[in-house]
N, C-alpha and C. Protein backbone atom coordinates (compact mmCIF):
# COMPACT_ATOMS: atom_id res chain seq x y z
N UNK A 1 -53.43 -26.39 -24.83
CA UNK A 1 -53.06 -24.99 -24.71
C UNK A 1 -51.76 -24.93 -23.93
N UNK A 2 -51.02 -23.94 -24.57
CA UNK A 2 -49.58 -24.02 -23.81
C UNK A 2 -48.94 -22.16 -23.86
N UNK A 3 -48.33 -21.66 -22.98
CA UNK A 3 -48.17 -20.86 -23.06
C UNK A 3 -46.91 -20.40 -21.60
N UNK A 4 -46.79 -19.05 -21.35
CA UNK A 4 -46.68 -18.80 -20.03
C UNK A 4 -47.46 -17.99 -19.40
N UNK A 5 -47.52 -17.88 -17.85
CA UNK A 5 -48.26 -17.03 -17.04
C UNK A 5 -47.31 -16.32 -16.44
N UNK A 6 -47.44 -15.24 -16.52
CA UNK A 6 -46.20 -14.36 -15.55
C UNK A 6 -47.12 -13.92 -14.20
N UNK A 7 -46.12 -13.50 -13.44
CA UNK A 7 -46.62 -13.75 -12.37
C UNK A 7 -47.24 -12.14 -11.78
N UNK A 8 -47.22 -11.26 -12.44
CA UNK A 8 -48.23 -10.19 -12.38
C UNK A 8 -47.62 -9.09 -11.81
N UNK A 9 -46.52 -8.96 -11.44
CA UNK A 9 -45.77 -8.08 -10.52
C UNK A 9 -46.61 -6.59 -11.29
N UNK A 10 -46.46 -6.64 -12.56
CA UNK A 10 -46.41 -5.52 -13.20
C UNK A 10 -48.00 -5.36 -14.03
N UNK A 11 -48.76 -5.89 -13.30
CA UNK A 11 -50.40 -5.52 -13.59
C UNK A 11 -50.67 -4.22 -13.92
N UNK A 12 -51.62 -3.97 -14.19
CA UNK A 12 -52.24 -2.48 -14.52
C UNK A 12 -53.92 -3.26 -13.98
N UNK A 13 -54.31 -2.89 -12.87
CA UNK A 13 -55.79 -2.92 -12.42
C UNK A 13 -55.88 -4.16 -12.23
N UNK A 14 -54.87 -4.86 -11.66
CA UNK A 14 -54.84 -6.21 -10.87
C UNK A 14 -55.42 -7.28 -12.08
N UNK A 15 -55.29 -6.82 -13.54
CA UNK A 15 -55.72 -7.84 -14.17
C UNK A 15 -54.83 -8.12 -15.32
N UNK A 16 -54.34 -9.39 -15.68
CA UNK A 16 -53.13 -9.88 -16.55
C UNK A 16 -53.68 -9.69 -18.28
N UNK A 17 -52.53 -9.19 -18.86
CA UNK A 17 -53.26 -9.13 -20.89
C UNK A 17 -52.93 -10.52 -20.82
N UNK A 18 -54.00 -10.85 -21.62
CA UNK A 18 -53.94 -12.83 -22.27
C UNK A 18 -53.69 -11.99 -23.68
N UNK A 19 -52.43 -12.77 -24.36
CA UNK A 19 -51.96 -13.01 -25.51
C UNK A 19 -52.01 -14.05 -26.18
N UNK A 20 -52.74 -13.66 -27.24
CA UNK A 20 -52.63 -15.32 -27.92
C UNK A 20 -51.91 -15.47 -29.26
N UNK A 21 -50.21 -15.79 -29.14
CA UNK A 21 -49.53 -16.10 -29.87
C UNK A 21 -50.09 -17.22 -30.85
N UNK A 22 -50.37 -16.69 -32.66
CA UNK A 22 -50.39 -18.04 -33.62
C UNK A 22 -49.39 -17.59 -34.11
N UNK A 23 -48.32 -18.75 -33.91
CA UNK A 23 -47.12 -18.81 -34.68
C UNK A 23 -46.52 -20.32 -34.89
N UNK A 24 -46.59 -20.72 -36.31
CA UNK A 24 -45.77 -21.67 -36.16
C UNK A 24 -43.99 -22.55 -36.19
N UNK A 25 -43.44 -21.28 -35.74
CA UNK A 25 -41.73 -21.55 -35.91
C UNK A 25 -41.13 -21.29 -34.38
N UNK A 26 -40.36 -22.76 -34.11
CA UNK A 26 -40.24 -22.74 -32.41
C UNK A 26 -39.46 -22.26 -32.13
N UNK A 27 -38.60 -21.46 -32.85
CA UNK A 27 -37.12 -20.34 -32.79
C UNK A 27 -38.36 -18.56 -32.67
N UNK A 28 -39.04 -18.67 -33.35
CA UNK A 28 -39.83 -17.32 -33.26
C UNK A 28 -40.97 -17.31 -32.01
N UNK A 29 -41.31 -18.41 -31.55
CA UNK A 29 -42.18 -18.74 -29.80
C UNK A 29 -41.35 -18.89 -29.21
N UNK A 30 -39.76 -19.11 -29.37
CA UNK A 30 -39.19 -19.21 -28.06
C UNK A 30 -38.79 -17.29 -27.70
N UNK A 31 -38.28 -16.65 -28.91
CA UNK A 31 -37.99 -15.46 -28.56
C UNK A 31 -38.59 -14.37 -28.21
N UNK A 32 -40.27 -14.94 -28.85
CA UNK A 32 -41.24 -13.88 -28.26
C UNK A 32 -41.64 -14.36 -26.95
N UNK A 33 -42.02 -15.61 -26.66
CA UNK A 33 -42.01 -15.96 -25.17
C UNK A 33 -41.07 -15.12 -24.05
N UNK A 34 -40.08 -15.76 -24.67
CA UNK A 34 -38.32 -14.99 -23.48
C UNK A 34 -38.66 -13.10 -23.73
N UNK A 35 -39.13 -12.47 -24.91
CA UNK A 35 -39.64 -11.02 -24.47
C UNK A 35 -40.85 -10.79 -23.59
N UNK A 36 -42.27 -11.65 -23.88
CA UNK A 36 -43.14 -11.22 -23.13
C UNK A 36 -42.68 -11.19 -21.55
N UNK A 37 -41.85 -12.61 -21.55
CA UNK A 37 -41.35 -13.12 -19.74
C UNK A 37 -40.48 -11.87 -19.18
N UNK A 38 -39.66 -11.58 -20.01
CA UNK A 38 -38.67 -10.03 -19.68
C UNK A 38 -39.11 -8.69 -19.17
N UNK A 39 -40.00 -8.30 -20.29
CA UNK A 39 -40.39 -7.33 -20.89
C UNK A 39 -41.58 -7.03 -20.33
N UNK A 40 -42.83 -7.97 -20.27
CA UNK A 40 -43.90 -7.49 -20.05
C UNK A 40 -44.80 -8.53 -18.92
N UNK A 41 -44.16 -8.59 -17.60
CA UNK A 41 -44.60 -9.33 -16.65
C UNK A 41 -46.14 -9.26 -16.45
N UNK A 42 -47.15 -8.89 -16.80
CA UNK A 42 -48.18 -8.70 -16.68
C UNK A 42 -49.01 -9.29 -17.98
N UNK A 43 -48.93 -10.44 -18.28
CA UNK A 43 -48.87 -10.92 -19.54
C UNK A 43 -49.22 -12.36 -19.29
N UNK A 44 -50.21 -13.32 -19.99
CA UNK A 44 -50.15 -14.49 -19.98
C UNK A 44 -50.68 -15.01 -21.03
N UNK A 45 -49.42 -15.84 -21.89
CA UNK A 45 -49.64 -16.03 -23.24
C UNK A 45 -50.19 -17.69 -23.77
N UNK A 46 -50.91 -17.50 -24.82
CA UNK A 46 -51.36 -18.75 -24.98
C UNK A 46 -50.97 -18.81 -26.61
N UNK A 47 -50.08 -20.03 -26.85
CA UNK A 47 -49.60 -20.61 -28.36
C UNK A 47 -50.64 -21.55 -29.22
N UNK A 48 -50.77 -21.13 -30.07
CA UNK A 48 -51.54 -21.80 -31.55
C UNK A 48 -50.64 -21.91 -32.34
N UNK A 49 -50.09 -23.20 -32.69
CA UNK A 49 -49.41 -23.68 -33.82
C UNK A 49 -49.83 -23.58 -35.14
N UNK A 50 -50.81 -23.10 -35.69
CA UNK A 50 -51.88 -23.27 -36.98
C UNK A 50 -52.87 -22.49 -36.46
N UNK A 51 -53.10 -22.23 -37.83
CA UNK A 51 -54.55 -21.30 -38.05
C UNK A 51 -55.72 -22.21 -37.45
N UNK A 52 -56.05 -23.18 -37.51
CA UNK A 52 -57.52 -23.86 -36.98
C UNK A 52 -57.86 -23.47 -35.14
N UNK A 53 -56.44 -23.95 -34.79
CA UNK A 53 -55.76 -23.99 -33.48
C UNK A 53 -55.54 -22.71 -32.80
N UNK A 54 -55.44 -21.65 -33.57
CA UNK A 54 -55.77 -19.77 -33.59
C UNK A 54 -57.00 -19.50 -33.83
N UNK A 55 -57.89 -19.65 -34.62
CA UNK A 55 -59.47 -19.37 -34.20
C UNK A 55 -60.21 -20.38 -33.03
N UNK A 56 -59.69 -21.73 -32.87
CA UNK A 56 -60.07 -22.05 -31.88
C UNK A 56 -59.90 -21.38 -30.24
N UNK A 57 -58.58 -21.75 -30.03
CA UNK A 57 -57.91 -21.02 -29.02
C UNK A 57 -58.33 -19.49 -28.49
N UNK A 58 -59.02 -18.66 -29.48
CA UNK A 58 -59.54 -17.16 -29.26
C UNK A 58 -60.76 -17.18 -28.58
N UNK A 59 -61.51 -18.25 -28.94
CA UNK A 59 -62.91 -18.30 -28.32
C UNK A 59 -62.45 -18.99 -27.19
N UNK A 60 -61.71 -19.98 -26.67
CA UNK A 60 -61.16 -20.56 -25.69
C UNK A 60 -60.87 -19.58 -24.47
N UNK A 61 -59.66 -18.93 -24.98
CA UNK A 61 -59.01 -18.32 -23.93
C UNK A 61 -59.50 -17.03 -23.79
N UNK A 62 -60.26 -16.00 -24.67
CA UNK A 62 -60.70 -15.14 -25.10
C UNK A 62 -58.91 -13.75 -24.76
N UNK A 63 -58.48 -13.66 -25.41
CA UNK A 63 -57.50 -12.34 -25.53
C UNK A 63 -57.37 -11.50 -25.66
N UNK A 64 -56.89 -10.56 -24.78
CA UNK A 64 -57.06 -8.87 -24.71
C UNK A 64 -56.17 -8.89 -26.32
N UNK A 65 -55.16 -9.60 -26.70
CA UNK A 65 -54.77 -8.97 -28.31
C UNK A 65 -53.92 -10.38 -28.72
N UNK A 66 -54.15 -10.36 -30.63
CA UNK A 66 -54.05 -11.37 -30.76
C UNK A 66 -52.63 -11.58 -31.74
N UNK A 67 -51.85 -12.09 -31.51
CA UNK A 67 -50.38 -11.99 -32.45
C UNK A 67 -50.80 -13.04 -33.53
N UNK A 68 -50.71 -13.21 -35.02
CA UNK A 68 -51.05 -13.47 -35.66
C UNK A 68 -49.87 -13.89 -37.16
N UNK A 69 -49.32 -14.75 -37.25
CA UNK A 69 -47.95 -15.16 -38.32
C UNK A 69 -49.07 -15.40 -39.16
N UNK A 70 -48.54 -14.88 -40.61
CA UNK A 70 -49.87 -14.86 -41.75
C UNK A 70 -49.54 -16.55 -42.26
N UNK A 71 -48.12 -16.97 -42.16
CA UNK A 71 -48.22 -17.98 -43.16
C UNK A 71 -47.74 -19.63 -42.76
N UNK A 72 -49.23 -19.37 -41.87
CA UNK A 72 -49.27 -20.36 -40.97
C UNK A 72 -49.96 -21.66 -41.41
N UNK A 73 -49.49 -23.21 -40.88
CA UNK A 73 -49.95 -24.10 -41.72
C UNK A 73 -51.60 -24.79 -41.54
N UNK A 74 -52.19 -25.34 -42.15
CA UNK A 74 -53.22 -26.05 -42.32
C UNK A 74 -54.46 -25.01 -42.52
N UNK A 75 -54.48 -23.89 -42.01
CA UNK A 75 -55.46 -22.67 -42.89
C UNK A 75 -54.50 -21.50 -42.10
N UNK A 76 -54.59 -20.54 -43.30
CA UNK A 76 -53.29 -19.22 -43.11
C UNK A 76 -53.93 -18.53 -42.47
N UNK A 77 -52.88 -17.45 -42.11
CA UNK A 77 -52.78 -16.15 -40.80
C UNK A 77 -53.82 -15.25 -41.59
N UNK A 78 -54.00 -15.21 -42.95
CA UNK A 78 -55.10 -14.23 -43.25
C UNK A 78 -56.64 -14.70 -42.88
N UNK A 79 -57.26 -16.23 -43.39
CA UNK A 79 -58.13 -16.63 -43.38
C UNK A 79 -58.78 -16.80 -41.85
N UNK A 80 -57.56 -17.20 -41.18
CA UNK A 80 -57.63 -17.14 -39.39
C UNK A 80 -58.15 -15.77 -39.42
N UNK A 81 -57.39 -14.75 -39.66
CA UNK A 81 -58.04 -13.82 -38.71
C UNK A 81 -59.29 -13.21 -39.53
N UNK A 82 -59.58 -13.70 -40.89
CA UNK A 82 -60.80 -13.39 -40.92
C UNK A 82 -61.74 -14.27 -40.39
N UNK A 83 -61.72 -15.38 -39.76
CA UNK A 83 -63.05 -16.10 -39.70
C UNK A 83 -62.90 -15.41 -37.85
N UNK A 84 -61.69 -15.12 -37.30
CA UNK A 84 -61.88 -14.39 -35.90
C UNK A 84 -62.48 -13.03 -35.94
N UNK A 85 -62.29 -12.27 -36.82
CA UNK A 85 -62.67 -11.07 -36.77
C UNK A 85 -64.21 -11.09 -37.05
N UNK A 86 -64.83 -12.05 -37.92
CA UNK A 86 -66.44 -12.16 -38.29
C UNK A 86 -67.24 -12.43 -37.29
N UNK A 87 -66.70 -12.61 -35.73
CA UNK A 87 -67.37 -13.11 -34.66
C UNK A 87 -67.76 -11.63 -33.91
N UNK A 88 -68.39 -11.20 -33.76
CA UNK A 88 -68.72 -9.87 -32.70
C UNK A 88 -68.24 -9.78 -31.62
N UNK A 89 -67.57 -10.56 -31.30
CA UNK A 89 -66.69 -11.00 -29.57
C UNK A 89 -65.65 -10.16 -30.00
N UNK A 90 -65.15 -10.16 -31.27
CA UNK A 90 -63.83 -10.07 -31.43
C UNK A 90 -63.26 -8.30 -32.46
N UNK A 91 -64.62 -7.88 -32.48
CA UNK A 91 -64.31 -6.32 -33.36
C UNK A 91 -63.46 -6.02 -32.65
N UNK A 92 -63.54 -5.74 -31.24
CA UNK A 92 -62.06 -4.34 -30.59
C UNK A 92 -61.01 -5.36 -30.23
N UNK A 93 -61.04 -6.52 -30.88
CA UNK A 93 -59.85 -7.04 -30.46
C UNK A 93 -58.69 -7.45 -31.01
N UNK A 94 -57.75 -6.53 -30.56
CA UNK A 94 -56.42 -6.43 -32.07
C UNK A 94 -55.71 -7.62 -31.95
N UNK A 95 -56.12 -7.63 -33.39
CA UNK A 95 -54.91 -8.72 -34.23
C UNK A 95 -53.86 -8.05 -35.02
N UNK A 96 -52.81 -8.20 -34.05
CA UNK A 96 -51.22 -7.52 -35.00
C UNK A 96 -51.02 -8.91 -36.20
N UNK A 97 -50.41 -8.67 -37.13
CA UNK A 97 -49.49 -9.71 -37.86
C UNK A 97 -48.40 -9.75 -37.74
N UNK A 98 -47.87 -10.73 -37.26
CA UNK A 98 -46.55 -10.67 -37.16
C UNK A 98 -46.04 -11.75 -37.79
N UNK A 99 -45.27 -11.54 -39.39
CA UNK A 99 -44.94 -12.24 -40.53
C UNK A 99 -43.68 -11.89 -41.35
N UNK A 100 -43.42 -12.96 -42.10
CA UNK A 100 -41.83 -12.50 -42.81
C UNK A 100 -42.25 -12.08 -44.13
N UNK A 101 -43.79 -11.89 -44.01
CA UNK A 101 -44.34 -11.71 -45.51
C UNK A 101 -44.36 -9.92 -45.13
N UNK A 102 -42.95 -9.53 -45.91
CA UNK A 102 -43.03 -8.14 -46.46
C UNK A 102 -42.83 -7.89 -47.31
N UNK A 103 -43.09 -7.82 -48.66
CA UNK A 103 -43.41 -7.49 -49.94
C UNK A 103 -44.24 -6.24 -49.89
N UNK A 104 -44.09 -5.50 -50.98
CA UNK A 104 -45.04 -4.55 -51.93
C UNK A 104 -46.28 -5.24 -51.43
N UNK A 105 -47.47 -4.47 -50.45
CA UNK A 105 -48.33 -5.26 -51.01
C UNK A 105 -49.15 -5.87 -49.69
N UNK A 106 -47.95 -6.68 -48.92
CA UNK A 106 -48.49 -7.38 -47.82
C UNK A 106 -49.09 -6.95 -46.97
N UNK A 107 -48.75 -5.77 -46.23
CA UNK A 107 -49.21 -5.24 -45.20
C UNK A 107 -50.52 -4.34 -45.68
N UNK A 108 -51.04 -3.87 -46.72
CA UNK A 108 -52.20 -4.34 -46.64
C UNK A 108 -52.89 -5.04 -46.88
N UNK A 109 -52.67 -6.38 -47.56
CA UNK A 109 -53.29 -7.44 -47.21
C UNK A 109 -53.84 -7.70 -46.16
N UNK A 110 -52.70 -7.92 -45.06
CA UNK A 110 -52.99 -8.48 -43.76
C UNK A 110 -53.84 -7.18 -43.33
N UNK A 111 -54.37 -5.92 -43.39
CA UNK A 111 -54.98 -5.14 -42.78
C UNK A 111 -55.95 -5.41 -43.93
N UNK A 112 -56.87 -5.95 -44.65
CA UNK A 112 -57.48 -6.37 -45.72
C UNK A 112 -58.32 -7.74 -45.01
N UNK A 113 -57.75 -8.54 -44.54
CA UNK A 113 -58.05 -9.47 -43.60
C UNK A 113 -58.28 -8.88 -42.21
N UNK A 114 -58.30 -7.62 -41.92
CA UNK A 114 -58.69 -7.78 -40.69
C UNK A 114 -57.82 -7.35 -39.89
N UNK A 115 -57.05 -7.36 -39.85
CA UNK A 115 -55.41 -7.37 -38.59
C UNK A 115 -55.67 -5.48 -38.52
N UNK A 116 -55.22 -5.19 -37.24
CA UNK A 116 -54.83 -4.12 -36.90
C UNK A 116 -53.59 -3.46 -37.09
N UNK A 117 -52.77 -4.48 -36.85
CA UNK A 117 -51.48 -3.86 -37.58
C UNK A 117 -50.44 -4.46 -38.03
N UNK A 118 -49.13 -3.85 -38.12
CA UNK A 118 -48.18 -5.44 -38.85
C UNK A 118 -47.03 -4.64 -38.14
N UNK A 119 -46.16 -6.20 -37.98
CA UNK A 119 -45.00 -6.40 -37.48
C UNK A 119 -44.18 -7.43 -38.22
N UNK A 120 -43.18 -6.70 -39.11
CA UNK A 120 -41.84 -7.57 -40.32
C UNK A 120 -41.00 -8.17 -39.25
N UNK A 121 -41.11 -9.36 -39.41
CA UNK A 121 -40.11 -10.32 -39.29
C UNK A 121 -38.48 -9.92 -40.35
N UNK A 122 -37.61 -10.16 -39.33
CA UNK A 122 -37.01 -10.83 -38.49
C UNK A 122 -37.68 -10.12 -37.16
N UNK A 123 -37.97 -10.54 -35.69
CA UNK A 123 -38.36 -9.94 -34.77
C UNK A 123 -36.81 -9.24 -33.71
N UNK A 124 -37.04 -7.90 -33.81
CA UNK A 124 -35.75 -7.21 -33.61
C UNK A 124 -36.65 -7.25 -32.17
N UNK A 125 -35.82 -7.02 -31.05
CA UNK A 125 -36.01 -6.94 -29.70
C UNK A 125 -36.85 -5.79 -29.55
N UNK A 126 -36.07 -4.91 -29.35
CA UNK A 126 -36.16 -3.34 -29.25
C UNK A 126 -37.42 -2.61 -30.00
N UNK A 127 -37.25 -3.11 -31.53
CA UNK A 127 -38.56 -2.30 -32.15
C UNK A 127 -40.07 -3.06 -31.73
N UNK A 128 -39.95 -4.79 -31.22
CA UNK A 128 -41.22 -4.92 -30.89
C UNK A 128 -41.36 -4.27 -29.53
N UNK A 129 -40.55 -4.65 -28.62
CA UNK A 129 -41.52 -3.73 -27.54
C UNK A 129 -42.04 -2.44 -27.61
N UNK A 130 -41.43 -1.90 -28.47
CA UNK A 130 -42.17 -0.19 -28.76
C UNK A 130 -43.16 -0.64 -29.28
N UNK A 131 -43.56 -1.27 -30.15
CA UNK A 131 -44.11 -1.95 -30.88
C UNK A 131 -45.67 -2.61 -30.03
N UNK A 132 -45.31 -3.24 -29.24
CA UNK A 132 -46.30 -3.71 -28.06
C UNK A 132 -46.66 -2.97 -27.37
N UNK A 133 -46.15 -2.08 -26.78
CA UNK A 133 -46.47 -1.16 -25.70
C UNK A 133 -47.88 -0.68 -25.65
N UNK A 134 -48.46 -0.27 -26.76
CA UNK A 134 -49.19 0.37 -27.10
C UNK A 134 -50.81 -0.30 -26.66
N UNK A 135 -50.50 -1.69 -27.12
CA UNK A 135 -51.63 -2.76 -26.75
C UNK A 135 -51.20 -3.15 -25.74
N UNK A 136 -50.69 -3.33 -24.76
CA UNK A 136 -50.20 -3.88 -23.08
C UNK A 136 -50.64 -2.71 -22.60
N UNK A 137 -50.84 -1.77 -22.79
CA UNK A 137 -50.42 -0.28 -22.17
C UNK A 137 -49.30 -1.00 -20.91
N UNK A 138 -48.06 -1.02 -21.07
CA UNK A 138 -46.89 -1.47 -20.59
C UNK A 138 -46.02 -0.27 -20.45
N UNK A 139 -45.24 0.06 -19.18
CA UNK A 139 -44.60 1.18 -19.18
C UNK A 139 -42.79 0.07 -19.41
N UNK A 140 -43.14 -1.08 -19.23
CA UNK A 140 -41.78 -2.34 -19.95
C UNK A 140 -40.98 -2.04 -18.65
């Protein structure tokens, strides 16, 4: 497990959101890393390279919300978050998608599988943190 811990300055009820980033492209974990570290100090994120390694990791670390790349290798971002979402631990617990799969089509897929909501790649700065806010309850 690898991730960062921020150091809490910016808590809400003295308790940190665990994020659990599945993404596998190290240009797209380094830039969402460098936003959560910026952006949302109250935050401590945990990386899944692959889908196996993303349903594992959820029962592991257990996560207030779960970031989710659909087209991820060795079993995909859809099948992940359905075999996470079939667990009862995990009904109120949002899985955004965050994927370059935008086509006609995709985004409900990924809400078809389960995901709460979607986020199109390329990851623009600005529109994800509006974007996040909502699940951090983060005033940023």
């Amino acid at each position: 497990m690898n991730g960062i811990g921020m150091n809490g300055n910016g808590r809400k009820n003295g308790k940190l959101k665990r994020i659990l980033l599945a993404e596998d492209e190290e240009f797209t974990i380094d830039v969402l890393l460098d936003i959560f570290e910026a952006f949302f100090d109250h935050s401590e994120v945990c990386v899944a390279r692959d889908g196996h390694e993303a349903v594992n990791l959820a029962f592991e670390f257990k996560p207030d919300v779960i970031l989710m790349d659909l087209g991820l290798p060795k079993l995909d971002g859809w099948k992940a978050t359905r075999s996470i979402k079939s667990h009862k631990d995990f009904f109120n617990i949002p899985v955004l998608a965050i994927t370059a799969y935008a086509m006609v089509g995709d985004r409900e897929r990924a809400m078809e599988a389960g995901c709460d909501d979607y986020f199109a790649k390329p990851i623009e700065v600005d529109k994800f943190i509006r974007f996040m806010r909502p699940y951090l309850n983060s005033g940023g």
